[in-house]
Protein backbone atom coordinates (compact mmCIF):
# COMPACT_ATOMS: atom_id res chain seq x y z
CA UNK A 1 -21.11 -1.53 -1.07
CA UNK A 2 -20.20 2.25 -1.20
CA UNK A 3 -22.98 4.49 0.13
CA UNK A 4 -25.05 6.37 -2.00
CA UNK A 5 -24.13 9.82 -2.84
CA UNK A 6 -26.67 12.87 -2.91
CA UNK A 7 -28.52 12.30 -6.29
CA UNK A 8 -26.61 14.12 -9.36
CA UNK A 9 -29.38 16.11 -11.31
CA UNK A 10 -27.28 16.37 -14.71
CA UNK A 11 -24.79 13.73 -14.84
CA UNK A 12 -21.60 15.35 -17.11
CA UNK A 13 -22.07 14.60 -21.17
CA UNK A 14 -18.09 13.44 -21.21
CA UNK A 15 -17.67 10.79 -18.27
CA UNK A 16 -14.29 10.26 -18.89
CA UNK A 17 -12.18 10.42 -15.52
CA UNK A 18 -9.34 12.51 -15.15
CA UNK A 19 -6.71 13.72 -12.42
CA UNK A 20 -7.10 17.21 -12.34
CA UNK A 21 -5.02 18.04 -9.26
CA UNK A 22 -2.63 16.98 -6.87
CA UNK A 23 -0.58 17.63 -4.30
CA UNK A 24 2.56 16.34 -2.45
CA UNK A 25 4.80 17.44 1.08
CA UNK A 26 7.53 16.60 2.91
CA UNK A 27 8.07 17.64 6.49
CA UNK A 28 11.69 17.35 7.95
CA UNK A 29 11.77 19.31 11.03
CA UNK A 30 9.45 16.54 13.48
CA UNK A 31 7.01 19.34 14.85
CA UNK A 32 4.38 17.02 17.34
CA UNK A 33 1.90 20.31 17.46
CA UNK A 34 1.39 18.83 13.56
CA UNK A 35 -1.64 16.45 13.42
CA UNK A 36 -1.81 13.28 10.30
CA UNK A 37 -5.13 15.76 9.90
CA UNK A 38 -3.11 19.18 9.58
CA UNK A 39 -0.89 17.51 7.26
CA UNK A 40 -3.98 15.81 5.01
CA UNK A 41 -5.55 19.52 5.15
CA UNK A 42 -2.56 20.93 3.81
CA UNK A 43 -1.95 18.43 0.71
CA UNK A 44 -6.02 18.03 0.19
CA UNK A 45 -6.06 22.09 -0.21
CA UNK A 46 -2.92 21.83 -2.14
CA UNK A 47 -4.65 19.48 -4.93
CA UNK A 48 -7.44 22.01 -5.01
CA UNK A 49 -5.89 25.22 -5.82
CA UNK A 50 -3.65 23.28 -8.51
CA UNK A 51 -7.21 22.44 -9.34
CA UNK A 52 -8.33 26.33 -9.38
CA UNK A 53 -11.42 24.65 -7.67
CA UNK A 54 -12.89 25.09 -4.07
CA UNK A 55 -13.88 22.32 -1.45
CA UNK A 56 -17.74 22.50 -2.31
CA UNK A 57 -17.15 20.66 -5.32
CA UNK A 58 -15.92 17.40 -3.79
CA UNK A 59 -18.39 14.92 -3.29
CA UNK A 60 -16.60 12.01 -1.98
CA UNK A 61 -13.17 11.93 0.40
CA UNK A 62 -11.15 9.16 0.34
CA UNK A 63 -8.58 8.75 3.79
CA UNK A 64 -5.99 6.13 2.66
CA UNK A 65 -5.57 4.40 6.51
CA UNK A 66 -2.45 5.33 8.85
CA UNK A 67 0.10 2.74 9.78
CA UNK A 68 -0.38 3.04 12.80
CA UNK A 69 -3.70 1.94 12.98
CA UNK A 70 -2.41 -1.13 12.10
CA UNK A 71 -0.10 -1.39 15.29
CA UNK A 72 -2.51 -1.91 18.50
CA UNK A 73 -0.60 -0.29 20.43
CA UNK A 74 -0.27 2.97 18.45
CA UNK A 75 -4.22 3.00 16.88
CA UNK A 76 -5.29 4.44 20.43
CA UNK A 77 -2.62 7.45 20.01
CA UNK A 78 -4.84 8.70 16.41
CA UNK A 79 -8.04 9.52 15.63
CA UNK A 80 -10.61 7.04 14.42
CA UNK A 81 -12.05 9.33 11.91
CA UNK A 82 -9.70 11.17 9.83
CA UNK A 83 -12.18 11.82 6.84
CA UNK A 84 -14.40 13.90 9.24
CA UNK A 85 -12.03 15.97 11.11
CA UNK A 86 -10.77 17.05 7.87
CA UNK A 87 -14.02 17.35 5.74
CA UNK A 88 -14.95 19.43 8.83
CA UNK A 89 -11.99 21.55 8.42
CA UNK A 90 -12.35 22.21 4.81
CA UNK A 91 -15.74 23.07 4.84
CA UNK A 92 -17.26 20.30 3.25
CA UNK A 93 -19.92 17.34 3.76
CA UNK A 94 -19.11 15.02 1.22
CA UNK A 95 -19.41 11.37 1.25
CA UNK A 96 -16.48 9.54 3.69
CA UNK A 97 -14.67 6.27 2.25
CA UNK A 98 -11.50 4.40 3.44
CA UNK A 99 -10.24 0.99 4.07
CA UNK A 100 -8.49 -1.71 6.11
CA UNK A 101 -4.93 -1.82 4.74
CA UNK A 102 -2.61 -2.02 2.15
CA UNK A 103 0.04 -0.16 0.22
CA UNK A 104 -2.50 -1.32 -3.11
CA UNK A 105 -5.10 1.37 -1.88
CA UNK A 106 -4.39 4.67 -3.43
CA UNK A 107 -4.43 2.58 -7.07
CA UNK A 108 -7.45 0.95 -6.11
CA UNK A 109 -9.56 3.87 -4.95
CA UNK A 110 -8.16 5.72 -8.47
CA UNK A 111 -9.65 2.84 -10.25
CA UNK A 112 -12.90 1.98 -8.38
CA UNK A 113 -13.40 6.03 -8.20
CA UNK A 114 -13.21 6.30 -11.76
CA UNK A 115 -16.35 3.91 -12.05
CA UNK A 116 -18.42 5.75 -9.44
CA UNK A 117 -17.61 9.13 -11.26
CA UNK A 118 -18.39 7.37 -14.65
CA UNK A 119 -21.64 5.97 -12.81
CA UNK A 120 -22.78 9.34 -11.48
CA UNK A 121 -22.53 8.30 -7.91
CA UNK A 122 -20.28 11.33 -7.64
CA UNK A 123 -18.81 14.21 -9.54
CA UNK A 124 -15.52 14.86 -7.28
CA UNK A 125 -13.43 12.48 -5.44
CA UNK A 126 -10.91 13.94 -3.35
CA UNK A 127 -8.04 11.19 -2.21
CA UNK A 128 -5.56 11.92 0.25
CA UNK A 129 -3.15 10.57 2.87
CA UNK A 130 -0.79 10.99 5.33
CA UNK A 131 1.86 9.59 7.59
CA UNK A 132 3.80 11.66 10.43
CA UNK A 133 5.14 8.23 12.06
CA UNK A 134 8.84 9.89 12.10
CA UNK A 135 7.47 12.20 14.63
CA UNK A 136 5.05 9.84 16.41
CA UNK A 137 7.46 7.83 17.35
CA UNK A 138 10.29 10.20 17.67
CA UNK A 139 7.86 12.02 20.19
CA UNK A 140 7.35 8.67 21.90
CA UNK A 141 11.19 7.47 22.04
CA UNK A 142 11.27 10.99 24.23
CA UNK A 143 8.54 10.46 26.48
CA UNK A 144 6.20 12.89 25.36
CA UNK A 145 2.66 12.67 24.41
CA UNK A 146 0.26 13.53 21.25
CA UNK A 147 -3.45 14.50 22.90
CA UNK A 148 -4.07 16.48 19.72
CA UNK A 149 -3.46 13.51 17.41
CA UNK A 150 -6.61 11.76 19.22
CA UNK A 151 -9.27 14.58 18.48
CA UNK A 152 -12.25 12.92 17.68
CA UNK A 153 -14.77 13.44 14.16
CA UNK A 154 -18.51 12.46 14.97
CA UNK A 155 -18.86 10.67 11.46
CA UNK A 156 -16.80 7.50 10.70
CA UNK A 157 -15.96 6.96 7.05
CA UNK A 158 -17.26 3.94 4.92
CA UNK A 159 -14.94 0.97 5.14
CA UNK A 160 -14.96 -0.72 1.90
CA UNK A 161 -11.66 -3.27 3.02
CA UNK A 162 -11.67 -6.69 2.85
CA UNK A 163 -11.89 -6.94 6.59
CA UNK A 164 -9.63 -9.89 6.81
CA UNK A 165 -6.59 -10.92 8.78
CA UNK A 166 -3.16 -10.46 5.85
CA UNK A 167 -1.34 -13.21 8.09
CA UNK A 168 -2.63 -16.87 9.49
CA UNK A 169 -1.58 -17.53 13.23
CA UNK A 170 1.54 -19.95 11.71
CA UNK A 171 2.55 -17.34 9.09
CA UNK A 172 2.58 -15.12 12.25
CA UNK A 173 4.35 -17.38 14.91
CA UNK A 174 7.48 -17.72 12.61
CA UNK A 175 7.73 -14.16 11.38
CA UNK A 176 6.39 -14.40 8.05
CA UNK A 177 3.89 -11.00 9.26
CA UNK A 178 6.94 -8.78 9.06
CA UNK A 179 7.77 -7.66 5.88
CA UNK A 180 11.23 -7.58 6.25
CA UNK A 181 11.29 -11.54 6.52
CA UNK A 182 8.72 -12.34 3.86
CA UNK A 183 10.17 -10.22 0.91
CA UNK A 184 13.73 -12.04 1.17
CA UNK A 185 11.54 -14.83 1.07
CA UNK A 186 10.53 -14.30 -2.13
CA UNK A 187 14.24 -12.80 -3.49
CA UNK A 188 15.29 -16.50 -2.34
CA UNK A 189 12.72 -18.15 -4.83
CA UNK A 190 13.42 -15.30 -7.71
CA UNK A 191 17.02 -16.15 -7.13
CA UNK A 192 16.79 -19.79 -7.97
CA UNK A 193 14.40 -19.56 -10.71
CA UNK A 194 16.82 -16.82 -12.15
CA UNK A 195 19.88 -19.53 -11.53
CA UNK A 196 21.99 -16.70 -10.20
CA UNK A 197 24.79 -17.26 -7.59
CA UNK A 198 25.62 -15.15 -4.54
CA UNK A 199 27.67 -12.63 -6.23
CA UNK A 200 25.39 -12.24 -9.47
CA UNK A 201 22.44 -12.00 -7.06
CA UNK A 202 23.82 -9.42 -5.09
CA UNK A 203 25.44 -7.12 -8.30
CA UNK A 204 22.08 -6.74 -9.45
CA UNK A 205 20.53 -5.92 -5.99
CA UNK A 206 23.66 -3.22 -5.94
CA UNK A 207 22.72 -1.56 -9.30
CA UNK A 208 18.49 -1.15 -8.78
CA UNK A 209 19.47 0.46 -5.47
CA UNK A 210 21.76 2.46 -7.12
CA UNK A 211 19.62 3.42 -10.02
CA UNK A 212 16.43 4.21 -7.99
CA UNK A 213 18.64 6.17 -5.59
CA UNK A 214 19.58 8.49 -8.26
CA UNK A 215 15.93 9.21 -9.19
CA UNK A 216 15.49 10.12 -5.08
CA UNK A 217 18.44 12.45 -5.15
CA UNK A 218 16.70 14.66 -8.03
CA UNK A 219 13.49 14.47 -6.28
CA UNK A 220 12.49 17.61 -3.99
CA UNK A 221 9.96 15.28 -1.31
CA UNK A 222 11.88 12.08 -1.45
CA UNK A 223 13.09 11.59 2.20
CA UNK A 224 16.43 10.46 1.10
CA UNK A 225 18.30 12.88 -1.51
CA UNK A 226 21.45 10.67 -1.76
CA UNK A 227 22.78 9.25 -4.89
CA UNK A 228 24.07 5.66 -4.02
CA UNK A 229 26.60 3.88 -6.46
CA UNK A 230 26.35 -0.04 -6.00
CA UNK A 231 29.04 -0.36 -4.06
CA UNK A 232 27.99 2.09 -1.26
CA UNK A 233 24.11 0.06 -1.26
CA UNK A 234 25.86 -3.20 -0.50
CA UNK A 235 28.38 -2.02 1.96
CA UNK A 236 27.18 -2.09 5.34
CA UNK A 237 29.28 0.78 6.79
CA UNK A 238 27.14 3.50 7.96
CA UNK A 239 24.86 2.17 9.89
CA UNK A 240 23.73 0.22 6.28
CA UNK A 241 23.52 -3.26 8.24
CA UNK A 242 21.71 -6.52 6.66
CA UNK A 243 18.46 -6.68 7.84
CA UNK A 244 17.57 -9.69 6.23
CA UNK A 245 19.91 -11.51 4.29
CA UNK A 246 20.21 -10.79 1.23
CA UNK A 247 18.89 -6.89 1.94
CA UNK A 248 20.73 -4.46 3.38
CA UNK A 249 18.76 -1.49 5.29
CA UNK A 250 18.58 0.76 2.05
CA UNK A 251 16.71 -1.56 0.25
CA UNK A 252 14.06 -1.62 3.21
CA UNK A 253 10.82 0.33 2.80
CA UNK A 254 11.44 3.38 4.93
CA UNK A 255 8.60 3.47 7.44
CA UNK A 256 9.89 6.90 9.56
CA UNK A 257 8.60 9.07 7.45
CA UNK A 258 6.63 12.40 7.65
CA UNK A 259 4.82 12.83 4.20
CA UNK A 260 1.36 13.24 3.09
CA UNK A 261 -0.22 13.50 -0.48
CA UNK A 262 -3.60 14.22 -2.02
CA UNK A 263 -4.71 13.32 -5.79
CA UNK A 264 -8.32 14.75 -7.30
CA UNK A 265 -10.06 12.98 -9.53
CA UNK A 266 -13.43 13.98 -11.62
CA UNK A 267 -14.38 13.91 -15.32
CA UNK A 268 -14.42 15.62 -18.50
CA UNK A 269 -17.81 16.91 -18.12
CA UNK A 270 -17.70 18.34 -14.41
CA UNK A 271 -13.58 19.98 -15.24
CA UNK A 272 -15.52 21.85 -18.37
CA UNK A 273 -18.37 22.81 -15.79
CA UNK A 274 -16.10 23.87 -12.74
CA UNK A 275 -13.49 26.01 -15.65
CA UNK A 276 -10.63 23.54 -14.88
CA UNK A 277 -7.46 24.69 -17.18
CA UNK A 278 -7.37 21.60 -19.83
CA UNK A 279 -4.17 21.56 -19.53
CA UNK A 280 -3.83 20.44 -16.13
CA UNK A 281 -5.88 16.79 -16.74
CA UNK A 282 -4.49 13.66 -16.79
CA UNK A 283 -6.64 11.10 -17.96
CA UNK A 284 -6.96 7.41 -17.07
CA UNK A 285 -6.39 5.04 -20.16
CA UNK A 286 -6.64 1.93 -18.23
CA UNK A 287 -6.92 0.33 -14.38
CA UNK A 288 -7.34 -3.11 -13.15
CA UNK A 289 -6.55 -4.94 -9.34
CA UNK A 290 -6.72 -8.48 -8.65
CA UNK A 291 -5.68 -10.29 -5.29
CA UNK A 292 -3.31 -13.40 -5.36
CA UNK A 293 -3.46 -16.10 -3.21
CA UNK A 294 -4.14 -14.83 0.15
CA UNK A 295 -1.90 -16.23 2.70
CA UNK A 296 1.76 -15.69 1.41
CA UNK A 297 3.06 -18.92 2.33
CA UNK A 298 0.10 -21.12 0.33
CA UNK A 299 1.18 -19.76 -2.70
CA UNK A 300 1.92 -22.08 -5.95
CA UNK A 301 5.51 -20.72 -5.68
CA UNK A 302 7.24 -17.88 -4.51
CA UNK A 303 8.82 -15.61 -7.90
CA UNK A 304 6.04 -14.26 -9.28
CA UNK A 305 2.47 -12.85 -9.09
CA UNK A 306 -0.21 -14.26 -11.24
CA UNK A 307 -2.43 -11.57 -9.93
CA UNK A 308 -0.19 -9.08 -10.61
CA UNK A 309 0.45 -9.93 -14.24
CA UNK A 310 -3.60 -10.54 -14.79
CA UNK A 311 -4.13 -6.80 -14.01
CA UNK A 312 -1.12 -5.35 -15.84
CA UNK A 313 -2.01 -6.96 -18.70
CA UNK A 314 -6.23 -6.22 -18.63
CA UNK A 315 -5.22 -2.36 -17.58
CA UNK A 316 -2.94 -2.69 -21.05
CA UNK A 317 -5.41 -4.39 -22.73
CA UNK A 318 -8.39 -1.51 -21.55
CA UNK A 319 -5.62 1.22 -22.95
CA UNK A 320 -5.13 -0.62 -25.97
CA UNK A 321 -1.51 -0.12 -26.26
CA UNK A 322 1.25 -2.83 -25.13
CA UNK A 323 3.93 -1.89 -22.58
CA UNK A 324 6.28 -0.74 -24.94
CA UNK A 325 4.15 2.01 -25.35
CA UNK A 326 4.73 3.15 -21.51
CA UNK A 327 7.04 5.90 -21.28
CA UNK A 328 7.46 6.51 -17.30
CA UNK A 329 6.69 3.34 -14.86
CA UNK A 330 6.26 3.54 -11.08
CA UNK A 331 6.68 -0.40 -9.77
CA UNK A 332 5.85 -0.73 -6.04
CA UNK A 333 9.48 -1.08 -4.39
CA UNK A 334 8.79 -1.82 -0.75
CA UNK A 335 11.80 -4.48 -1.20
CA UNK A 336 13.71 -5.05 -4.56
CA UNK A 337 11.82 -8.43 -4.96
CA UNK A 338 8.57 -6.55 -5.68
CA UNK A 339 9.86 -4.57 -8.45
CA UNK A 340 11.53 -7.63 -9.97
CA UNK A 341 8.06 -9.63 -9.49
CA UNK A 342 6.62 -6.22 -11.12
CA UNK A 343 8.80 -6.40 -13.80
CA UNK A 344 8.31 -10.13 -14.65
CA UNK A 345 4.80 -9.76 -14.66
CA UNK A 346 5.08 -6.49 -17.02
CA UNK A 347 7.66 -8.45 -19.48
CA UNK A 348 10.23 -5.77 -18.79
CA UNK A 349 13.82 -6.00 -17.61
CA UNK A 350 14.87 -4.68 -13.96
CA UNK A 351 16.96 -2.60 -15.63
CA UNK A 352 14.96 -1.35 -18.53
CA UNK A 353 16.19 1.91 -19.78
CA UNK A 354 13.42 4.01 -18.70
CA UNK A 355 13.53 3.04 -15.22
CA UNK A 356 11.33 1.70 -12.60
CA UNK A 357 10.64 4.70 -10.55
CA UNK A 358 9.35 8.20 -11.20
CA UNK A 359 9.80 9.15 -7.27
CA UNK A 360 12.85 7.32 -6.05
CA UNK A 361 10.99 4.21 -4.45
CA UNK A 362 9.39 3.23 -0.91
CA UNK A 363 13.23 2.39 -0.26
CA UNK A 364 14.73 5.84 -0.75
CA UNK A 365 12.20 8.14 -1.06
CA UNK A 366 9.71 7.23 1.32
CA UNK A 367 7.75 4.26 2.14
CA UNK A 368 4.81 6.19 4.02
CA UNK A 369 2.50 2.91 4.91
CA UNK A 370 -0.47 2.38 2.37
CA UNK A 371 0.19 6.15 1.20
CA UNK A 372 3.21 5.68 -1.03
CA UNK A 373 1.24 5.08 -4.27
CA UNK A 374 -0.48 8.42 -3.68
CA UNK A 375 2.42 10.43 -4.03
CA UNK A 376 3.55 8.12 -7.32
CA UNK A 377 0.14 9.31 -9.12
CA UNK A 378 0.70 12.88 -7.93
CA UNK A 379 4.47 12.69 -9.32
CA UNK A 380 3.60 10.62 -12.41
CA UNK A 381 0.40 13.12 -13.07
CA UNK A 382 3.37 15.70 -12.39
CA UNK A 383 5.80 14.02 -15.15
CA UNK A 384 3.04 13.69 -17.73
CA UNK A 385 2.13 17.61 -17.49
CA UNK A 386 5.83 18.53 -17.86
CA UNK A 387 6.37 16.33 -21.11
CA UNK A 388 2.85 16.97 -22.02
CA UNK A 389 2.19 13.84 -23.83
CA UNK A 390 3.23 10.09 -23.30
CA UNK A 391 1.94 7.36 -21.07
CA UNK A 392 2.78 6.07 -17.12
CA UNK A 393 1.85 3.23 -15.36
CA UNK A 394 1.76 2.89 -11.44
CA UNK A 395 1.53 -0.65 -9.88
CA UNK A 396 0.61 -0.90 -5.92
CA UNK A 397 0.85 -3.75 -3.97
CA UNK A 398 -0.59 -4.74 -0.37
CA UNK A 399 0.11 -6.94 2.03
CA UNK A 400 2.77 -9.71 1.07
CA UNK A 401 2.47 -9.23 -2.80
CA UNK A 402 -1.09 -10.19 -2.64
CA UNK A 403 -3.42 -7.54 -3.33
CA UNK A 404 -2.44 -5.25 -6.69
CA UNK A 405 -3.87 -2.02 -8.38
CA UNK A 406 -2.60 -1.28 -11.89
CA UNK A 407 -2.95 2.66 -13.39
CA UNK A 408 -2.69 3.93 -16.56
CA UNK A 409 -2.12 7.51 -17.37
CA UNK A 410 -1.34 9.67 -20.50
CA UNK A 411 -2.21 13.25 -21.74
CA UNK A 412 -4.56 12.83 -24.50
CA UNK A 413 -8.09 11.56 -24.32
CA UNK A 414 -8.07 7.53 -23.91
CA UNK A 415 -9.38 5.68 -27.27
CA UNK A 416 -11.88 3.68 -25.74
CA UNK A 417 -14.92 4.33 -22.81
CA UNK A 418 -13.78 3.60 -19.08
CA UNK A 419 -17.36 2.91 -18.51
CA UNK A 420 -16.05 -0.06 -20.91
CA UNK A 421 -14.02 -1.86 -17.96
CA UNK A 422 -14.99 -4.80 -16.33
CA UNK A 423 -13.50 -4.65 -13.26
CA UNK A 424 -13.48 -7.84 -12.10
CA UNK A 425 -11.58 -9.25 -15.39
CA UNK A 426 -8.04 -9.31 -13.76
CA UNK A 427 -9.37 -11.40 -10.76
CA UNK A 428 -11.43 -14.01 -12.81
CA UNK A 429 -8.00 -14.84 -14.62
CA UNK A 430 -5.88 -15.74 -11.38
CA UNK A 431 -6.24 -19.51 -10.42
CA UNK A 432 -7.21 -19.50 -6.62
CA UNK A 433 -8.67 -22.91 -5.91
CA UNK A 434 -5.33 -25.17 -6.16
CA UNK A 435 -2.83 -24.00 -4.44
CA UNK A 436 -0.60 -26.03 -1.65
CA UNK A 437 -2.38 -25.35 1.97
CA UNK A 438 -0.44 -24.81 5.35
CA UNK A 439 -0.70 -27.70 8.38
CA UNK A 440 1.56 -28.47 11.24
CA UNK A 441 4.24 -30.98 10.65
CA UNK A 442 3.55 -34.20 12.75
CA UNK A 443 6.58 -35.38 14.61
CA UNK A 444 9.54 -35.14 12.37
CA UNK A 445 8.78 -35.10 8.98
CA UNK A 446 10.90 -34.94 6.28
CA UNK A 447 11.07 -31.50 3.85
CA UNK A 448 12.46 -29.95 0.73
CA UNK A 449 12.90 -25.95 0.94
CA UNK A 450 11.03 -23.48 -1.27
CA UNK A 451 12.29 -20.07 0.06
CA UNK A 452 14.63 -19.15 2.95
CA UNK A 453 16.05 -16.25 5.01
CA UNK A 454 18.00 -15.20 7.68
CA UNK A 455 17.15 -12.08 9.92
CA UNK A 456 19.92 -10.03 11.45
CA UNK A 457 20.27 -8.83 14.67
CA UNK A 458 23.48 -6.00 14.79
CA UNK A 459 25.50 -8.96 15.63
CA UNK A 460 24.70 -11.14 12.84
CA UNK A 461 22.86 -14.01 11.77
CA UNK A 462 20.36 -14.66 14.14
CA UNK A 463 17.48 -16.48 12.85
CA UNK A 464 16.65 -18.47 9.74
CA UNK A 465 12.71 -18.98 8.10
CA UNK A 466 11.81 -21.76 6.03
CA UNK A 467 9.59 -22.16 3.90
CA UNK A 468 9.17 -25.78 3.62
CA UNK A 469 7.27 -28.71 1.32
CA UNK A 470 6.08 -31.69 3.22
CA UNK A 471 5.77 -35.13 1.44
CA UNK A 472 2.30 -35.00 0.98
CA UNK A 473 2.65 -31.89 -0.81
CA UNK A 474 1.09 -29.92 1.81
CA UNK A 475 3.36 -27.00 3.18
CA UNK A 476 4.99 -26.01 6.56
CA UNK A 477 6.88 -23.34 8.10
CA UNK A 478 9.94 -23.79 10.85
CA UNK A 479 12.78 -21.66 11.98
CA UNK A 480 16.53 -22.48 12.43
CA UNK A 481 18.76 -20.35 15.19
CA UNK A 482 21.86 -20.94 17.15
CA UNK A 483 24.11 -23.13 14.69
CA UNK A 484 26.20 -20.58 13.15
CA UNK A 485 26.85 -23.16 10.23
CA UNK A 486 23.21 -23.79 9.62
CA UNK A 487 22.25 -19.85 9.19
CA UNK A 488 25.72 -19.43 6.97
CA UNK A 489 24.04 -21.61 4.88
CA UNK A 490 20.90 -20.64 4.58
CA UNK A 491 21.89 -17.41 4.38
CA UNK A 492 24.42 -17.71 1.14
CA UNK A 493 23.60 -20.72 -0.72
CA UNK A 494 20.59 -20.91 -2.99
CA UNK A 495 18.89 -23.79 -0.50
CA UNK A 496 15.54 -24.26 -2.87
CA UNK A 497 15.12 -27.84 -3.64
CA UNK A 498 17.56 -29.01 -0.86
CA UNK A 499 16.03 -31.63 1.19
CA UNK A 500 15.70 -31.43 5.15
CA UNK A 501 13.74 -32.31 8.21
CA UNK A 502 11.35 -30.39 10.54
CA UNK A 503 10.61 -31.35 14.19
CA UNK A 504 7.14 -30.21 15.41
CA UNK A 505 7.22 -27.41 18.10
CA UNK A 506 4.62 -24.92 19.94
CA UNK A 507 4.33 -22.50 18.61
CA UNK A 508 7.76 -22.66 16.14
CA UNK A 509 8.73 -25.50 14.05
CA UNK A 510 12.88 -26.47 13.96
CA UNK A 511 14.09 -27.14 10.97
CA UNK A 512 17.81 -28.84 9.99
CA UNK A 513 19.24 -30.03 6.83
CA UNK A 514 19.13 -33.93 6.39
């Protein structure tokens, strides 16, 4: 439950929410005397002079969590209480608010903000966060040390996550935590229900790079201005090694990042009360989240997102207009298999003609840990001013493509209330109850595979993951190493369906073809 907020005397006559500022940086030069809260001070000021407002006026401060705090052994090197420090800093006592993890957060705070403001729990919600992690652990690599980075903040913020673990102790033992194996999991299942082969698979992997890398290039904060034809994204000459088959390393969310970004969000009423330019506000035609199936490998299958389509289609549906209507999209891209998923469950085509991307993607721009989707609101908001009319629509996506925030944004005043949305629409349509569960095979058992990949180490295959279906329709997980022929295999061929066995182990399950 959020806390209350200091009682609103005169709630504003138009609740309608609306982005009225933001704010977005890029720092290149790895200074370690800059602190995650210098850099949150400096966008969360920025969004309030494009604002023309002051810091008195915000009510409620959102701190998207650091990636680091998800590391154990980092969390010790930062503060625990961002949202202080800096509400301190700014002058300000307004309500703090945060969360566990997830890249899905800045979307979801937009959306569940817009409520509160629409409630009158608050007038002025400031979001902002920040990720120095190029530095962090450039500093560390070197020896040195952060002290300032640990400064205190007597007031801890409001956690409103979910509070539970993203991985089970299985998913965990055989890799499945790390992003960079579970995402080729699921380009493994999108590539057999798509019926492509090796070469048609990896053309169109080639030519999303290639497209969203163009959008980077033209884009001032993206942390990698390079225009990338096809041929140069598949290519593994400098230093663009597989990571996990079939991804090479530009197609891998770019954690080493030093980027922050702040959005501000109030209402009609309260931008006509502070004397906020009209022309600067955004509104918010529609928002929805919904979580899939928790644990990634007891999913129905592994191509799509039911969750994912249930909120694009109720945050259409609140709009009233039908994704045609969408002029600029911003798909989550922490691996090319999310923005295919994103486009499946949109009804759109990979390569739809107004692209996927309004900064350049988590792959080429920036992927600055649960942040990213931040700075795609502040550079959508930012693309909707210029054109001055139109519509965008962010998705954000957490933890393995299982929690998802939908946005929708245009110029002109939505046609229906926001205080109209039900926000818990898109998760009452997305079946949760049947759905295969994970056990421990017993013995040898025999298998069929569902999804497969093979990590890289700079000397090539190294390990395969296997996601398996036992005979009682139950599922299990194993890994395959040291028979060259095996990984090949694995690796290249489109494996889903083929039948195979997998020997019991502590705490890894071996798996071989039958």
């Amino acid at each position: 439950m959020v806390q209350d907020a200091v009682p609103i005397d005169a709630a504003p006559i138009d609740a309608t929410p609306i982005i009225v500022g933001v704010s977005q940086q890029t720092w290149r030069d790895q200074d370690p005397t800059r602190t995650p809260v210098d850099a949150l001070a400096e966008v969360a000021t920025g969004a309030l002079a494009d604002a023309g407002i002051g810091p008195d006026a915000v009510d409620a401060l959102v701190t998207v969590p650091f990636l680091a705090q998800q590391v154990p052994q980092l969390a010790p090197l930062l503060t625990p209480n961002p949202g202080a420090l800096l509400a301190d800093r700014l002058g300000m006592a307004p309500a703090l608010l945060t969360s566990d993890y997830g890249g899905n957060l800045p979307q979801w705070f937009i959306n569940r903000g817009a409520d509160w403001l629409v409630e009158g729990r608050y007038r002025t919600l400031l979001l902002t966060g920040a990720e120095l992690m190029a530095t962090l652990l450039g500093t560390l690599r070197g020896g040195g040390d952060l002290p300032a980075w640990r400064d205190g903040g007597d007031r801890a913020a409001e956690d409103l996550g979910a509070g539970r673990p993203s991985s089970l102790p299985a998913e965990h033992a055989h890799g499945l935590f790390e992003p960079i194996v579970t995402y080729p999991l699921f380009e493994s299942a999108l590539r057999h229900a798509r019926g492509l082969d090796e070469s048609q698979q990896r053309a169109q992997l080639g030519q999303l790079t290639a497209a969203m890398s163009a959008v980077a290039a033209a884009n001032p904060y993206a942390w990698r201005r390079e225009t990338l034809s096809s041929e140069d994204a598949l290519s593994e000459a400098d230093g663009n090694r597989i990571i996990t088959w079939p991804y090479n390393k530009c197609m891998n969310a770019i954690a080493g990042v030093d980027m922050a970004a702040a959005v501000l969000l109030t209402t009609v009423g309260e931008a006509r009360r502070q004397g906020i330019d009209p022309s600067r506000w955004v509104y918010l035609h529609g928002g929805a989240e919904a979580n899939d199936v928790w644990y990634a490998a007891e999913r129905e299958d592994f191509h799509r997102s039911p969750a994912l389509a249930a909120a694009a289609g109720e945050a259409l549906a609140q709009a009233g207009i039908g994704v045609d209507a969408i002029d600029l999209f911003d798909l989550y891209s922490c691996f090319p298999s999310a923005v295919t998923v994103a486009c499946d469950s949109l009804g759109i085509a990979v390569d739809d003609p107004r692209g996927v991307t309004v900064t350049g993607g988590l792959t080429l721009f920036g992927g600055p840990g649960n942040n990213y989707s931040t700075h795609a609101i502040a550079e959508m908001a930012a693309r909707l001013r210029a054109a001055g009319s139109g519509y965008g629509l962010v998705t954000a996506n957490g933890g393995y493509l299982t929690k998802h925030a939908v946005g929708i944004y245009g110029m002109a005043p939505p046609a229906q209330p926001w205080a109209d949305r039900d926000p818990d629409a898109a998760q009452a349509a997305v079946p949760l109850d049947q759905h295969p569960r994970l056990r421990d095979p017993v013995g040898t058992e025999a298998v069929h595979i569902e999804a497969h990949a093979v990590r890289y180490d700079r000397e090539g295959p190294a390990t395969g993951v296997v996601v398996c279906r036992l005979g009682d329709g139950q599922r299990c997980l194993a890994q395959a190493g040291g028979d060259s022929a095996l990984l090949h295999r694995l690796a290249h061929e489109d494996c889903v369906g083929i039948a195979g066995e997998v020997t019991a182990g502590d705490p890894v399950n071996a798996f071989r073809f039958a």
